[in-house]
N, C-alpha and C. Protein backbone atom coordinates (compact mmCIF):
# COMPACT_ATOMS: atom_id res chain seq x y z
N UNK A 1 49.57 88.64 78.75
CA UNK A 1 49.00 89.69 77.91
C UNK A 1 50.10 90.21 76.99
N UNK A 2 49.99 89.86 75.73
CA UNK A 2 51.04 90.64 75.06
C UNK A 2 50.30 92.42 74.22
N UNK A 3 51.44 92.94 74.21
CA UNK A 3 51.45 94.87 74.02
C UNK A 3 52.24 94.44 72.50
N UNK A 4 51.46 94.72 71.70
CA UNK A 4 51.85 95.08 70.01
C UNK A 4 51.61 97.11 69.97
N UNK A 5 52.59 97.30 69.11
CA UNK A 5 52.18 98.85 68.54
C UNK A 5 51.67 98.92 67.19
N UNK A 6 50.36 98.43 67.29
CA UNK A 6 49.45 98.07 65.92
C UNK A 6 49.81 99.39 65.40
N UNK A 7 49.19 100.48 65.65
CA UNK A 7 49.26 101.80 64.61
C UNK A 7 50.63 102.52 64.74
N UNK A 8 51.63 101.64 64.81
CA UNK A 8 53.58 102.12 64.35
C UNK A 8 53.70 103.59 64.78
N UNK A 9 53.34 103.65 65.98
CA UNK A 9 53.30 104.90 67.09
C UNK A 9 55.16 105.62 67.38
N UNK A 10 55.53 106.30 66.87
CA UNK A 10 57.05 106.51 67.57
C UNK A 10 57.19 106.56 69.72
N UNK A 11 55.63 106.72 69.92
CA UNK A 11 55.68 106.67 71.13
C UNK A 11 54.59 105.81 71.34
N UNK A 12 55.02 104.94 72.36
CA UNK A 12 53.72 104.07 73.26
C UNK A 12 53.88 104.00 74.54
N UNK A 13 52.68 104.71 75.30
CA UNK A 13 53.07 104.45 76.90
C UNK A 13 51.92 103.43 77.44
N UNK A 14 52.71 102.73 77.96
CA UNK A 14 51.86 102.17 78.82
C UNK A 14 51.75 101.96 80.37
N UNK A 15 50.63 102.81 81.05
CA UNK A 15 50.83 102.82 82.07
C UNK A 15 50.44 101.64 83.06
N UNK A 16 50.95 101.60 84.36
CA UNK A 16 50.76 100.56 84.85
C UNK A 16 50.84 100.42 86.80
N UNK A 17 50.80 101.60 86.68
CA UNK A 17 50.49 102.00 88.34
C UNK A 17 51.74 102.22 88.86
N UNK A 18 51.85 101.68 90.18
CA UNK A 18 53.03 101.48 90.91
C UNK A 18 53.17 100.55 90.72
N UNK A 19 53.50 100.02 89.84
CA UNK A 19 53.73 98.41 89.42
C UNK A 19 55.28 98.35 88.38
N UNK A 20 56.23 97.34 88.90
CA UNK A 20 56.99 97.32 88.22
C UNK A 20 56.56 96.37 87.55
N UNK A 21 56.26 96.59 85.97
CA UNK A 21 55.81 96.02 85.27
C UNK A 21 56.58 96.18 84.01
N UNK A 22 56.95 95.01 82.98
CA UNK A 22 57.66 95.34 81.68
C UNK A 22 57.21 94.43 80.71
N UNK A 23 56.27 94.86 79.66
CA UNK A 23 55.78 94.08 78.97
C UNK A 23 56.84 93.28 78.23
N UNK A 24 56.79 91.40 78.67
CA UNK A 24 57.56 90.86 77.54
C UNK A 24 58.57 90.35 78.04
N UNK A 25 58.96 90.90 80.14
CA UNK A 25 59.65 90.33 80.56
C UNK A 25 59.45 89.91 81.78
N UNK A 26 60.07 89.72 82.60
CA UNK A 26 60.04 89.08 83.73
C UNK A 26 61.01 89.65 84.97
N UNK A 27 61.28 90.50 85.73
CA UNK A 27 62.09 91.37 86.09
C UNK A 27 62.50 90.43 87.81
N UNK A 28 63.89 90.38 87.68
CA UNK A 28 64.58 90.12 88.70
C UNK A 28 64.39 90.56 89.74
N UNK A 29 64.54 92.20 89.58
CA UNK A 29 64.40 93.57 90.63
C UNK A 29 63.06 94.07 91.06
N UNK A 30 63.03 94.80 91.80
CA UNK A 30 62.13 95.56 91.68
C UNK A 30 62.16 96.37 90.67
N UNK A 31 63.54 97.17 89.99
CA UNK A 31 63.25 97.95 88.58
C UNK A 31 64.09 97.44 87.25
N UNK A 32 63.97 97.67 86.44
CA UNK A 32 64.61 97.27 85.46
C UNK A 32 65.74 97.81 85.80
N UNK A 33 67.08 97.12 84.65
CA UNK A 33 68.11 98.11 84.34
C UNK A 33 68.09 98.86 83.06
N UNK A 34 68.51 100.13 83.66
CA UNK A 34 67.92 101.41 82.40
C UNK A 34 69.78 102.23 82.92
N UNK A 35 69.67 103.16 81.64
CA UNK A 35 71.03 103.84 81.17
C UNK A 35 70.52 105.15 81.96
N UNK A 36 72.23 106.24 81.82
CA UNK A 36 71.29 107.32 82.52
C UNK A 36 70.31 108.13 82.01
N UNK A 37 69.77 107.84 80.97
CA UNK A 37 69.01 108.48 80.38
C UNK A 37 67.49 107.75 80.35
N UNK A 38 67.38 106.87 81.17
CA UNK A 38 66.31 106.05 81.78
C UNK A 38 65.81 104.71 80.89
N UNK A 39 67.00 104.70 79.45
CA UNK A 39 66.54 103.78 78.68
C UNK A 39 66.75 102.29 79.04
N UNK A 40 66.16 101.46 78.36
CA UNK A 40 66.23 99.61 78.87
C UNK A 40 68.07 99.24 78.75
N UNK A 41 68.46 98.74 79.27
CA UNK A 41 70.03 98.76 78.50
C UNK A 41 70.17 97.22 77.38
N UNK A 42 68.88 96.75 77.49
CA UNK A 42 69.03 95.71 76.15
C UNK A 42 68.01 96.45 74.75
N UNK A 43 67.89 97.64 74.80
CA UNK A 43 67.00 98.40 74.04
C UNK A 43 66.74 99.77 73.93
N UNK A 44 67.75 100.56 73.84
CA UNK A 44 67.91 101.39 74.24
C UNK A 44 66.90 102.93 73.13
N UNK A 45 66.08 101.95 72.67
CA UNK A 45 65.16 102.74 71.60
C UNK A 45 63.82 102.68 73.10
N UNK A 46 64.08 102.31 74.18
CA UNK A 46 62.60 102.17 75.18
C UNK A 46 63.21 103.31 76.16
N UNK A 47 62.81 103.93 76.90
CA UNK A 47 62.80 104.73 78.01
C UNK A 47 61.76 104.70 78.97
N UNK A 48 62.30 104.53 80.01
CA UNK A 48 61.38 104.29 81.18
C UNK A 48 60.74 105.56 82.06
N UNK A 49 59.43 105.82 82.20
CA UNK A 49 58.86 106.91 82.84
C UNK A 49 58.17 106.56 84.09
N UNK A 50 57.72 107.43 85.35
CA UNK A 50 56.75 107.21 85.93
C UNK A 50 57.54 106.30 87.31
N UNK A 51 56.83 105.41 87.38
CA UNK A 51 57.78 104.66 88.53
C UNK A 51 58.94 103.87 88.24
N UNK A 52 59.05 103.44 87.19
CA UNK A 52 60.29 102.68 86.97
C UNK A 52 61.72 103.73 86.86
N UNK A 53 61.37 105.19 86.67
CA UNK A 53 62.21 105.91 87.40
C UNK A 53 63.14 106.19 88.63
N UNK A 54 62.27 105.52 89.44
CA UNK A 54 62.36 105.40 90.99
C UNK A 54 63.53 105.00 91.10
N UNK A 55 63.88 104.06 90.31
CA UNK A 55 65.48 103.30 90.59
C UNK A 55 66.43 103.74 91.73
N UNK A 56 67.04 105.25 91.34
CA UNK A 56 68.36 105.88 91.31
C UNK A 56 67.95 106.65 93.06
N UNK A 57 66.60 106.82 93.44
CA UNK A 57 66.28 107.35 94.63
C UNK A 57 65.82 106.86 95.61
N UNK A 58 65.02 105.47 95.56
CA UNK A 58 63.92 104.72 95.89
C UNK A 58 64.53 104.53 97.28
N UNK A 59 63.42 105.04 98.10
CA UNK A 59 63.90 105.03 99.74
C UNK A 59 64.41 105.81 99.94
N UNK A 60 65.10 106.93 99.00
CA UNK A 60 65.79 108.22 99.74
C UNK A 60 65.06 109.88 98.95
N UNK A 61 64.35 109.32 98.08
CA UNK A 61 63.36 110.73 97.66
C UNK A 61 62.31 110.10 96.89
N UNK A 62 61.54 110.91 96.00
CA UNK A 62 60.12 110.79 95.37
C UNK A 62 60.15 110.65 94.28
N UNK A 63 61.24 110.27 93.64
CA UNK A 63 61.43 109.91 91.89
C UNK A 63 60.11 109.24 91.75
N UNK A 64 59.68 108.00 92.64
CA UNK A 64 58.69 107.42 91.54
C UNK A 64 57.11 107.60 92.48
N UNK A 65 56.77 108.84 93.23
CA UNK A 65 55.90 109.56 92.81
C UNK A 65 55.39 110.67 92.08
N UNK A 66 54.38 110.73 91.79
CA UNK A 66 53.90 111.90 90.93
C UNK A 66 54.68 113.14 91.09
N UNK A 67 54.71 113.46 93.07
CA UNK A 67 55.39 114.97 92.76
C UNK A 67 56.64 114.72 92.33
N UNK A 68 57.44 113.40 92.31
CA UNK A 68 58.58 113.33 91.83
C UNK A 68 58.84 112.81 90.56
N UNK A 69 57.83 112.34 90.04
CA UNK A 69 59.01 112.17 88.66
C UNK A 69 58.23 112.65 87.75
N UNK A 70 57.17 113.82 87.96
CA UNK A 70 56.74 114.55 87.03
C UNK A 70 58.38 115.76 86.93
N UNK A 71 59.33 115.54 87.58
CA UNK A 71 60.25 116.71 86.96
C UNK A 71 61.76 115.80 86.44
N UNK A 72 61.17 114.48 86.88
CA UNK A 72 61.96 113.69 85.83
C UNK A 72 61.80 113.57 84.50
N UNK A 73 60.63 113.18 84.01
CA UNK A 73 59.82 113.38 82.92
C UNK A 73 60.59 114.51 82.00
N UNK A 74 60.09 115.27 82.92
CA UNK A 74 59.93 116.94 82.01
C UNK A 74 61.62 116.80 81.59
N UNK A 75 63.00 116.86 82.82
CA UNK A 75 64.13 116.78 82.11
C UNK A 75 64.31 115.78 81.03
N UNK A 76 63.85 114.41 80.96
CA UNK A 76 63.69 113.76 79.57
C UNK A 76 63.64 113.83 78.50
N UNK A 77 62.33 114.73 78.88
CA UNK A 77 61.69 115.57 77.78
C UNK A 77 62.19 116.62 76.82
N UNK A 78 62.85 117.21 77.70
CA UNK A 78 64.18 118.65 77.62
C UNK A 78 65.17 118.03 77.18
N UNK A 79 65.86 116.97 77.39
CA UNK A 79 66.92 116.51 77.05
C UNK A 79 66.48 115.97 75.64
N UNK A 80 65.60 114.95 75.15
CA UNK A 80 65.48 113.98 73.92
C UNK A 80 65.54 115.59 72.90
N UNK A 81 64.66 116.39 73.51
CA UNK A 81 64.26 117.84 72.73
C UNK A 81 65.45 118.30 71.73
N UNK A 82 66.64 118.35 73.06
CA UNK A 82 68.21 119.15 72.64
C UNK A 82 68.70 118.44 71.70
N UNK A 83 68.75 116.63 72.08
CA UNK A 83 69.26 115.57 71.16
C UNK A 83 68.66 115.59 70.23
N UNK A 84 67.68 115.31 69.83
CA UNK A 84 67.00 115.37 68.81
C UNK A 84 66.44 116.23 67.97
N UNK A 85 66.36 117.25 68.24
CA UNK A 85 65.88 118.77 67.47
C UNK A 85 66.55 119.49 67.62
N UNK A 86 67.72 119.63 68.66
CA UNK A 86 68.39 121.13 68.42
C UNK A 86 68.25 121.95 69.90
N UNK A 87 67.18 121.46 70.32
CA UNK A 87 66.31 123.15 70.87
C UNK A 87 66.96 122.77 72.12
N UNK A 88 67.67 123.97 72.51
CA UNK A 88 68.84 123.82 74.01
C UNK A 88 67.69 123.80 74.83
N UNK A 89 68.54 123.28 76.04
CA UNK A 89 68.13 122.37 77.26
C UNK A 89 68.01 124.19 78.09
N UNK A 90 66.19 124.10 78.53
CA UNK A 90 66.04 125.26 79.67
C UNK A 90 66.83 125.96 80.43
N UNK A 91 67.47 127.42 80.26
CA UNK A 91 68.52 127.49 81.40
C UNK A 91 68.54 129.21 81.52
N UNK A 92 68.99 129.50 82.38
CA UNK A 92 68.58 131.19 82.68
C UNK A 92 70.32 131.76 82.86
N UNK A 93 70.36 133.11 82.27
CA UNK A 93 71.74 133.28 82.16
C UNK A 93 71.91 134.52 83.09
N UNK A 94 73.07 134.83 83.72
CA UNK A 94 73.15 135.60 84.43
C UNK A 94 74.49 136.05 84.87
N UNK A 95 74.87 137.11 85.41
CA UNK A 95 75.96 137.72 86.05
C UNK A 95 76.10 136.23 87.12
N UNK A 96 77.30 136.65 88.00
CA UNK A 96 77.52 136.05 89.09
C UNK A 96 76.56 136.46 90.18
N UNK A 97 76.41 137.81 90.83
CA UNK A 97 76.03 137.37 91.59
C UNK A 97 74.29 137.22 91.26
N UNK A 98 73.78 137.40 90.17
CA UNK A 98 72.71 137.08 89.78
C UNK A 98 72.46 135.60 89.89
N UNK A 99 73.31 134.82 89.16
CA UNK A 99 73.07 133.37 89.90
C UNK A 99 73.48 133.13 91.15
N UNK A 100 74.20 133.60 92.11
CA UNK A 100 74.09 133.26 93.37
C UNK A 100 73.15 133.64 93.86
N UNK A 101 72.22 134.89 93.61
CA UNK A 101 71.10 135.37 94.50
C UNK A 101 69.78 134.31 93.81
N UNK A 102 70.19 133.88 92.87
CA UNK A 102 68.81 133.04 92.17
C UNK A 102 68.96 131.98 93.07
N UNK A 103 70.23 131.10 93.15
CA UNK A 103 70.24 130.09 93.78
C UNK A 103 69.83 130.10 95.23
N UNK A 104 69.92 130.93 96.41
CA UNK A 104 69.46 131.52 98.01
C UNK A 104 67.99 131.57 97.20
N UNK A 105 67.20 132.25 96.01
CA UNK A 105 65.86 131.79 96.01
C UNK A 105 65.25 130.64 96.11
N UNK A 106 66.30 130.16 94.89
CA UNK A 106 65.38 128.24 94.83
C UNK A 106 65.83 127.66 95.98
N UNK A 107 66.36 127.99 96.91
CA UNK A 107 66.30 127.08 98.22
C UNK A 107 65.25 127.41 99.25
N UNK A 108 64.82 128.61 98.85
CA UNK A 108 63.53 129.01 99.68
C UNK A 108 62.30 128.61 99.20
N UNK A 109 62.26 128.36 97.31
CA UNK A 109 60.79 127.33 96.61
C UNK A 109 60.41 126.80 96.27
N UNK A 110 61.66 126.38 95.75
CA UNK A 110 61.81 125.21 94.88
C UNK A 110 61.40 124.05 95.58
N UNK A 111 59.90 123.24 94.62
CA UNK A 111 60.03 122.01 95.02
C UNK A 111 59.98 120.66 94.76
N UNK A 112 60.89 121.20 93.71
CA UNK A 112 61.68 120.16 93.16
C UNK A 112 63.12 119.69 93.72
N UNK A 113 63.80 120.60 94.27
CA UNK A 113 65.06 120.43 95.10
C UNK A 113 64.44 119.54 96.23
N UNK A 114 63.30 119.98 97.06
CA UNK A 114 63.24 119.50 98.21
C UNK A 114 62.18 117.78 98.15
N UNK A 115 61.57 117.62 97.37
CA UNK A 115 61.20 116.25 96.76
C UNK A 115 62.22 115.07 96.51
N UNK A 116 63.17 115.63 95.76
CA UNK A 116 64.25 114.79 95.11
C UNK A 116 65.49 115.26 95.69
N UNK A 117 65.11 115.05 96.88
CA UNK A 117 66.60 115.36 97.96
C UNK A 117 67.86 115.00 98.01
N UNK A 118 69.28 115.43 98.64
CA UNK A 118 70.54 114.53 98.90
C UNK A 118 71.50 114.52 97.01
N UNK A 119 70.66 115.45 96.25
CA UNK A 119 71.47 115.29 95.07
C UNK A 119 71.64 113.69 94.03
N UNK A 120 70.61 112.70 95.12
CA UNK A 120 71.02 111.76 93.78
C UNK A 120 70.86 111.99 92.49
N UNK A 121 69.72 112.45 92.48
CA UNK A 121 68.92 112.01 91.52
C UNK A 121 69.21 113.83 90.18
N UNK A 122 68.47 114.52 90.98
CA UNK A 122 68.09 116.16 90.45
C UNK A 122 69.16 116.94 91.42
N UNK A 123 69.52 118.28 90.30
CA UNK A 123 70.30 119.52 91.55
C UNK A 123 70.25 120.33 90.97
N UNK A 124 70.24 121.49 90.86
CA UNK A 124 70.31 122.67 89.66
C UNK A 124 71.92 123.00 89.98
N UNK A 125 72.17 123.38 88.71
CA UNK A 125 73.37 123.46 88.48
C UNK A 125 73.77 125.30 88.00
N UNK A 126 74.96 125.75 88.17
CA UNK A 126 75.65 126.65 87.57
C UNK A 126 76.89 126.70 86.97
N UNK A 127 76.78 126.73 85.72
CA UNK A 127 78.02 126.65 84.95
C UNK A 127 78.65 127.92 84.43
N UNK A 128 79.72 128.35 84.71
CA UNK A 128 80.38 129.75 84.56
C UNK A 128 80.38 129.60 82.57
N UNK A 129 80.09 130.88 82.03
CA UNK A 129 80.45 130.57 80.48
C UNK A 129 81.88 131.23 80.40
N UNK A 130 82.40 131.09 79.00
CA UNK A 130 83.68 131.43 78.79
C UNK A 130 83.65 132.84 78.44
N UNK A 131 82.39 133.69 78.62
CA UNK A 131 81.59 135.03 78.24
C UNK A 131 81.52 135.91 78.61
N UNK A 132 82.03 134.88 80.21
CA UNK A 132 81.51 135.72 81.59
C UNK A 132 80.31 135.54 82.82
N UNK A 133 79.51 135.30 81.69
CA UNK A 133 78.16 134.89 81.94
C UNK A 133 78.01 133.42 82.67
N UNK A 134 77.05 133.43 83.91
CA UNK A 134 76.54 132.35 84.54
C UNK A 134 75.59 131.61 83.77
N UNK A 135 75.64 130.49 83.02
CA UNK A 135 74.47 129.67 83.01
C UNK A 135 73.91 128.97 84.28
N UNK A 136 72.49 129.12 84.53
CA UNK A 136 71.61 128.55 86.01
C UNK A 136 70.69 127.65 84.75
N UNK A 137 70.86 126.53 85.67
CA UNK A 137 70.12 125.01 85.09
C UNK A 137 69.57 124.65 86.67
N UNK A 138 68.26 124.85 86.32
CA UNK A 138 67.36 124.55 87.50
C UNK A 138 66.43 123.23 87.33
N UNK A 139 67.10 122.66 88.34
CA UNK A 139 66.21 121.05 88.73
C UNK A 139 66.89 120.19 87.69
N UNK A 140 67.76 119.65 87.16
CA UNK A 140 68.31 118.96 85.76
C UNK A 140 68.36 117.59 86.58
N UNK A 141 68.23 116.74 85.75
CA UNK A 141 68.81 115.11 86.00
C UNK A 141 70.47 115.35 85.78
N UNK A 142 71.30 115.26 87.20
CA UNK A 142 72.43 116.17 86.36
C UNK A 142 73.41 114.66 85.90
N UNK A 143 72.69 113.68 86.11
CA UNK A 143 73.64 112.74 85.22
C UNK A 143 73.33 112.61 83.69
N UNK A 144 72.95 113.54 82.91
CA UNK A 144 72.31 113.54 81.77
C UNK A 144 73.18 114.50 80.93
N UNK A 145 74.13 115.22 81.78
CA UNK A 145 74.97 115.91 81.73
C UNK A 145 76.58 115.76 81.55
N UNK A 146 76.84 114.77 80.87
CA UNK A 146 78.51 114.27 81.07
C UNK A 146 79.50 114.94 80.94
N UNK A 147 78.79 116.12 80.13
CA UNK A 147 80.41 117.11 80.03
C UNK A 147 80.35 118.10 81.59
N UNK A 148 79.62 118.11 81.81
CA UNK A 148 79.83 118.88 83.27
C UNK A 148 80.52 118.08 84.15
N UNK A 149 80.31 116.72 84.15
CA UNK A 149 81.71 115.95 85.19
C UNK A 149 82.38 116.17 84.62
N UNK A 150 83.03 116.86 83.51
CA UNK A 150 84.76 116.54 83.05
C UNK A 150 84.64 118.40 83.59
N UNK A 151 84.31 119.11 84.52
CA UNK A 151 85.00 120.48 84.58
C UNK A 151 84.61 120.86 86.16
N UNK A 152 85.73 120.82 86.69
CA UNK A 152 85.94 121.50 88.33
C UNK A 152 85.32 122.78 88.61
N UNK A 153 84.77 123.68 87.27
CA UNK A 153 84.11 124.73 87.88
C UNK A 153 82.19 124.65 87.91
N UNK A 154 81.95 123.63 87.71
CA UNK A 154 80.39 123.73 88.18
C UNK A 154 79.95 123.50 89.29
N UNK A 155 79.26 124.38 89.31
CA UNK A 155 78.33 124.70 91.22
C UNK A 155 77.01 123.35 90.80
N UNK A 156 77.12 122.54 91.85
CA UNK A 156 75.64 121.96 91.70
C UNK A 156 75.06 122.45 93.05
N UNK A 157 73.58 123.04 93.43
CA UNK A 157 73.15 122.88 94.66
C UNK A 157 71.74 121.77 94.66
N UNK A 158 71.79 121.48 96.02
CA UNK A 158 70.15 120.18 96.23
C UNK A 158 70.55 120.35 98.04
N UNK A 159 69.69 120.02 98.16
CA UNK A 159 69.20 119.78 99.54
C UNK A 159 70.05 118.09 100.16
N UNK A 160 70.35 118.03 101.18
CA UNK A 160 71.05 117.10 101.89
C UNK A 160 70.35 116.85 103.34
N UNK A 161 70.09 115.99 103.31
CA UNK A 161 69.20 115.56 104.93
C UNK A 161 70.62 116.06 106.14
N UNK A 162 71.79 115.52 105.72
CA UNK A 162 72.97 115.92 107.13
C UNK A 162 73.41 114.17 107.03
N UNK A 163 74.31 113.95 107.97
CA UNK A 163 74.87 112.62 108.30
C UNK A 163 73.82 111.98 109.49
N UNK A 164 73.61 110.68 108.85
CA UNK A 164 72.34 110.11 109.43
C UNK A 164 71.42 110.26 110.09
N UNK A 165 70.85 111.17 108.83
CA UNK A 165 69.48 111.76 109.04
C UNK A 165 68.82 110.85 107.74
N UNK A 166 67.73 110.70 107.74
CA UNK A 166 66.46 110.11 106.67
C UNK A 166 65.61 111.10 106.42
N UNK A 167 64.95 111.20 105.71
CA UNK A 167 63.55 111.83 105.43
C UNK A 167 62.64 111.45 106.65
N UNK A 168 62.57 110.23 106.46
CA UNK A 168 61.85 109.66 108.08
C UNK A 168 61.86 110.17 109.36
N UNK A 169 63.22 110.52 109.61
CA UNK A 169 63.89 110.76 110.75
C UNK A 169 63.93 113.04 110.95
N UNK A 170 63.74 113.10 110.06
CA UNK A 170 63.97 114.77 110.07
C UNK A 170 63.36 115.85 111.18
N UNK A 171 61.98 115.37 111.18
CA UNK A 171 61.13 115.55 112.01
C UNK A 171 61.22 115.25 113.48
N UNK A 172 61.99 114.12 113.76
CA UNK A 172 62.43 113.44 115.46
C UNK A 172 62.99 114.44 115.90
N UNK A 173 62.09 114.98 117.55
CA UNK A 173 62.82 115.81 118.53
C UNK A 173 62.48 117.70 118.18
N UNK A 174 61.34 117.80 116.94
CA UNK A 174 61.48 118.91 116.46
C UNK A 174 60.85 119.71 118.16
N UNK A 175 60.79 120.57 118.16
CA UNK A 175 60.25 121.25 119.24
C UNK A 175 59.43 122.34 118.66
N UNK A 176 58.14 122.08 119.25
CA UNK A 176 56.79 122.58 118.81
C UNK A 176 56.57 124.20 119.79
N UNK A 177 56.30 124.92 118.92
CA UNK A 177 55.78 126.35 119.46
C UNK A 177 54.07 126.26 119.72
């Protein structure tokens, strides 16, 4: 089956289930190889949504289900936004201990932290400004982020299962009331 973009669409999605599917090729993997910004790395005008997301988590969180990579998406989304238009990437500003007391919240609701577990993938982040001021970046793809690896003062938090624990396994031995 070949996929043409008859009406010269800047966007074409095509969905395709849980199916690693890539129109036009033939895939080695189970997922393509994509950049961190989820693009093809022989095409980097394509970006991958939905399950072919899954890559970076697959077997250790929910990137490539719905509850999970609908907040992949959305950082994508947020990110092409900043690159391409200007319009800064979502983020809430605050004193110190205003972002520390925000952060003890999102570990109590966030559930997006607890979907996309162990920090591969998503973590919300806090970056001190030079202002004073806390920037809080909640739920980010934080590899989308390169200048934050070049600086020793950002807080990332996410959820961590512990040392050999699984998602699978979390539940073993709980003791029932």
């Amino acid at each position: 089956m070949a996929y043409a973009n008859l009406h010269q669409c800047e966007v074409l999605v095509l969905a395709t289930g849980f199916q690693s599917v890539v129109p036009g090729k033939r895939l080695k993997k189970r997922f393509p190889p994509y950049s961190d910004l989820y693009a093809a790395t022989d095409n980097p005008s394509i970006s991958y949504v939905g399950w072919l997301m899954h890559r970076s988590d697959f077997q250790r969180g929910a990137g490539g289900f719905l509850s999970g990579y609908r907040y992949l998406i959305r950082n994508l989304v947020h990110h092409f936004r900043e690159l391409d238009h200007g319009i800064p990437y979502p983020h809430l500003e605050f004193t110190k201990q205003q972002a520390l007391d925000h952060g003890v919240r999102r570990f109590q609701i966030a559930a997006d932290l607890v979907i996309l577990q162990d920090g591969v993938v998503l973590r919300d982040a806090i970056v001190p400004m030079e202002n004073g001021e806390y920037y809080y970046y909640e739920g980010i793809t934080y590899n989308f982020f390169k200048d934050f690896e070049q600086r020793e003062d950002v807080i990332y938090l996410y959820f961590a299962w512990g040392d050999g624990r699984t998602a699978a396994s979390v539940f073993d031995n709980v003791y029932l009331y």
